[in-house]
N, C-alpha and C. Protein backbone atom coordinates (compact mmCIF):
# COMPACT_ATOMS: atom_id res chain seq x y z
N UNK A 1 5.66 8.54 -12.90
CA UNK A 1 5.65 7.10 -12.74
C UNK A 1 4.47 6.54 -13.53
N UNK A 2 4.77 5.26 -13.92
CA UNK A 2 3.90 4.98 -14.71
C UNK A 2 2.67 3.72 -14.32
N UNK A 3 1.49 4.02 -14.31
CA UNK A 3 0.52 3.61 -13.27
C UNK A 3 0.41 2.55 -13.70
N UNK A 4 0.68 1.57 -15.29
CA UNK A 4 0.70 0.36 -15.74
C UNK A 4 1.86 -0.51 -14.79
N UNK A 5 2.98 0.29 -14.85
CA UNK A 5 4.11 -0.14 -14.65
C UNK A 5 3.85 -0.99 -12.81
N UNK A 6 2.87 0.25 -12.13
CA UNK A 6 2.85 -0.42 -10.76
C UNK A 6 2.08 -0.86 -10.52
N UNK A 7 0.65 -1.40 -11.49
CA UNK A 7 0.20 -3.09 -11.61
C UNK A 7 1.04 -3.81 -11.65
N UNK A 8 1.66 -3.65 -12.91
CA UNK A 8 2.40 -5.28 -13.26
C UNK A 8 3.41 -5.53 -12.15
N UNK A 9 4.15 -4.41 -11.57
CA UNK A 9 4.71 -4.90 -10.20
C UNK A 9 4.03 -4.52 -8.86
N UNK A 10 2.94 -5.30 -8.93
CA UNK A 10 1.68 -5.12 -7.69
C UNK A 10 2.73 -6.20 -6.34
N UNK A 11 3.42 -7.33 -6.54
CA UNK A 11 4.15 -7.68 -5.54
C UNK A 11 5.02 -7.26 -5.25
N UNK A 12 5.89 -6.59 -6.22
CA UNK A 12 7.05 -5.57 -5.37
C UNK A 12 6.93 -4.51 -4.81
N UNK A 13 6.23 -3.84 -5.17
CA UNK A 13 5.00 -2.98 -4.64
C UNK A 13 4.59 -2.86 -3.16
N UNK A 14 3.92 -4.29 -3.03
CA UNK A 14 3.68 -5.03 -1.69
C UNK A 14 4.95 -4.73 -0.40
N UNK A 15 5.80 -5.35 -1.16
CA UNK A 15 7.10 -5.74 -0.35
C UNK A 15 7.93 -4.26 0.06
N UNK A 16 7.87 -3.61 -0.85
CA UNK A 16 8.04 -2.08 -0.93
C UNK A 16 7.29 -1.09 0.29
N UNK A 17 5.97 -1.01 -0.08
CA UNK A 17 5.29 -0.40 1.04
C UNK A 17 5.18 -1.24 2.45
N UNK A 18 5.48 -2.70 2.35
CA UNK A 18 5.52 -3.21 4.16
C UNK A 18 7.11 -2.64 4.34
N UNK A 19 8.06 -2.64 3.69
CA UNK A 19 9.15 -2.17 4.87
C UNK A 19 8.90 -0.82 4.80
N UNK A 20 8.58 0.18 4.14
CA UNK A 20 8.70 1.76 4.58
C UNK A 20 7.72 1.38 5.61
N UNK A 21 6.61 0.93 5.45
CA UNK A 21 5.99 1.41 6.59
C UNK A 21 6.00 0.41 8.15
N UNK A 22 6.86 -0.92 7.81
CA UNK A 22 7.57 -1.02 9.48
C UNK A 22 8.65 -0.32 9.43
N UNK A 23 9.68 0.10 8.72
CA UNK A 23 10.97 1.35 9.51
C UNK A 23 9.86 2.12 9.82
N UNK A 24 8.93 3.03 9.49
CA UNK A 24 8.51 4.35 9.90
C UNK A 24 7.80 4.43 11.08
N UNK A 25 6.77 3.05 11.54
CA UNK A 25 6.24 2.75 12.46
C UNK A 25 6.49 2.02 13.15
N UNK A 26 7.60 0.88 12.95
CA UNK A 26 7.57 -0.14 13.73
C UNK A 26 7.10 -0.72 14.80
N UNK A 27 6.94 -0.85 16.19
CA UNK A 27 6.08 -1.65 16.78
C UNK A 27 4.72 -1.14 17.27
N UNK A 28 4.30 0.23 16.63
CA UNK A 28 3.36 1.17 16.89
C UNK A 28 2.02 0.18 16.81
N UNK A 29 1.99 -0.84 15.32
CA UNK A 29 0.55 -1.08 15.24
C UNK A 29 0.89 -2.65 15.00
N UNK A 30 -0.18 -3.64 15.84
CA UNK A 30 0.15 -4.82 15.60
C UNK A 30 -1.20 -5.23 14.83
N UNK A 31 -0.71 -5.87 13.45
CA UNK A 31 -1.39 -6.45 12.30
C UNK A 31 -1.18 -7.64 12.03
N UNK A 32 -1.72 -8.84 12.47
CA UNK A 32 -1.96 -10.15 12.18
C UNK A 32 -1.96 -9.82 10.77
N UNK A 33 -1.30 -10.99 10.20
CA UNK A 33 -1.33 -10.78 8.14
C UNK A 33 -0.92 -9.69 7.70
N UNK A 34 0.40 -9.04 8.26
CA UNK A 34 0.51 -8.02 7.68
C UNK A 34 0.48 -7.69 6.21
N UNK A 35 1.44 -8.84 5.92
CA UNK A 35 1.59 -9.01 4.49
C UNK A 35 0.22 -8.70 3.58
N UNK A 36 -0.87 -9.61 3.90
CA UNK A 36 -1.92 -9.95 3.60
C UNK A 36 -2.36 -8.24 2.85
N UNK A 37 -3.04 -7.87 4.55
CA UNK A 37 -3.14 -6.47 4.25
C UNK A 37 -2.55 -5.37 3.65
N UNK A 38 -1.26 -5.62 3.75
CA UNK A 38 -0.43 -4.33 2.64
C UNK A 38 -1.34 -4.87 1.11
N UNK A 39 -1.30 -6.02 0.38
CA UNK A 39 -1.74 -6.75 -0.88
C UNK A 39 -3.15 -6.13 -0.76
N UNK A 40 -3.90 -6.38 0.05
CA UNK A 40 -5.32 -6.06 -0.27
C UNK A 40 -5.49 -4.33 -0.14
N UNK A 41 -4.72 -3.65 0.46
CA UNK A 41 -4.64 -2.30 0.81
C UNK A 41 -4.38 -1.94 -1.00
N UNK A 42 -3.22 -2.30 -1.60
CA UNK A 42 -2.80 -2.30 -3.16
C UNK A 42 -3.77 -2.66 -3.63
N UNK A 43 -4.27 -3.53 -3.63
CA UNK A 43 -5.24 -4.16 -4.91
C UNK A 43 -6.68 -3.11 -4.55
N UNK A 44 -6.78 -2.80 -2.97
CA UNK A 44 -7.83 -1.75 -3.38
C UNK A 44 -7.46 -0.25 -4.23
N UNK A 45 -6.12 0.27 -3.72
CA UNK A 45 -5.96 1.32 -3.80
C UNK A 45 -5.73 1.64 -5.34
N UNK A 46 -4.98 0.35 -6.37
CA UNK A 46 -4.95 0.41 -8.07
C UNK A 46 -6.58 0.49 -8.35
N UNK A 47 -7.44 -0.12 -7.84
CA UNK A 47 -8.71 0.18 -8.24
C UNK A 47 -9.29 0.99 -7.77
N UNK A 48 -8.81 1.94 -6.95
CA UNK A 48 -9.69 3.38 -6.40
C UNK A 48 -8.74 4.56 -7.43
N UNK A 49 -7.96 4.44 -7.75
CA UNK A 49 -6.96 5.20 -8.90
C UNK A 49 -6.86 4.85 -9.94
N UNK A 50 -6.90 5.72 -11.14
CA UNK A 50 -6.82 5.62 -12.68
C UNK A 50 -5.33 5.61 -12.95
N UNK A 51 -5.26 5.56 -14.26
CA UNK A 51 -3.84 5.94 -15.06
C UNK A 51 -3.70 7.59 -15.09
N UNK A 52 -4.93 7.87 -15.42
CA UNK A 52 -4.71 9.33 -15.68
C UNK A 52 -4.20 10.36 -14.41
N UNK A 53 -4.99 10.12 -13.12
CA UNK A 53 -4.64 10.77 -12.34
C UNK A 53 -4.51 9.94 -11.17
N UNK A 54 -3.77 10.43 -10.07
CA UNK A 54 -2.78 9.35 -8.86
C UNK A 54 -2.37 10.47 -8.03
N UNK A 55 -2.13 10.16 -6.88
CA UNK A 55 -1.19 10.41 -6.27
C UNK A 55 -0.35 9.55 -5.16
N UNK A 56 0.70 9.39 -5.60
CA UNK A 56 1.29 8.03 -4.54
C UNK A 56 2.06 8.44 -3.44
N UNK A 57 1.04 8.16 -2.60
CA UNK A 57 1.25 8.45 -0.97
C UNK A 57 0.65 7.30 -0.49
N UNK A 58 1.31 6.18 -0.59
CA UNK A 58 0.85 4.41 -0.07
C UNK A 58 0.98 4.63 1.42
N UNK A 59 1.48 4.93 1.82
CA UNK A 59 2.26 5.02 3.56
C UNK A 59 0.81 5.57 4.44
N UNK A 60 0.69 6.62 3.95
CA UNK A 60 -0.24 7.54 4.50
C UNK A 60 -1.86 6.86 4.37
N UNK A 61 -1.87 6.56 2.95
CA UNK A 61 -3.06 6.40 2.49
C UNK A 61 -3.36 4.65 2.95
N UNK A 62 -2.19 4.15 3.45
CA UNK A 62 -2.39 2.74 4.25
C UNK A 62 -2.75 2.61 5.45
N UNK A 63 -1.93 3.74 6.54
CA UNK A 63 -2.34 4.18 7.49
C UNK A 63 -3.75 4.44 7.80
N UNK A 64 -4.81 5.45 6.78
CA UNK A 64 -5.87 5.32 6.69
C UNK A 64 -6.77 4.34 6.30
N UNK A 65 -6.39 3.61 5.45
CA UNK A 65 -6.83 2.64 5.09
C UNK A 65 -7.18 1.50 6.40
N UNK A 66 -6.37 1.31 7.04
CA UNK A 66 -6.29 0.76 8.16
C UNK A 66 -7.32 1.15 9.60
N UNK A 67 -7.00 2.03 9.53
CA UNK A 67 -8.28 2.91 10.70
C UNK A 67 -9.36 2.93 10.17
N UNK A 68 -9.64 3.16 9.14
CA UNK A 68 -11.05 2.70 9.00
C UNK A 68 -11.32 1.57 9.17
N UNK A 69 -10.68 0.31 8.86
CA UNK A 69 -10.79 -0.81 8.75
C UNK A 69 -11.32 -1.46 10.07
């Protein structure tokens, strides 16, 4: 996959990782702004990852993202 490719679609992206991760969890975790947070979870996670190397596990790595939070 190509790591340019999932900047330039940073909102489908968005929309992408909030439904896998309400089917997978659904009423498990309640998040005011969900939306919000999936976007800022992305916009951190393209800037904690290069082009060169990635690994895309958004679900997981949102999940964490979150508990720390």
């Amino acid at each position: 996959m190509n790591f340019d490719t999932l900047k330039n679609y940073n909102s489908f992206l968005v929309k992408i990782v909030s439904k896998i991760f309400k089917f997978n969890f659904g009423n498990k975790i309640k998040i005011d702004d969900f939306e919000k947070e999936v976007k800022d979870f992305i916009d951190y996670w393209m800037n904690k990852n290069s082009g060169d190397s990635y690994k895309l596990n958004l679900t997981d790595d949102f999940m964490n993202y979150m508990i720390k939070k």
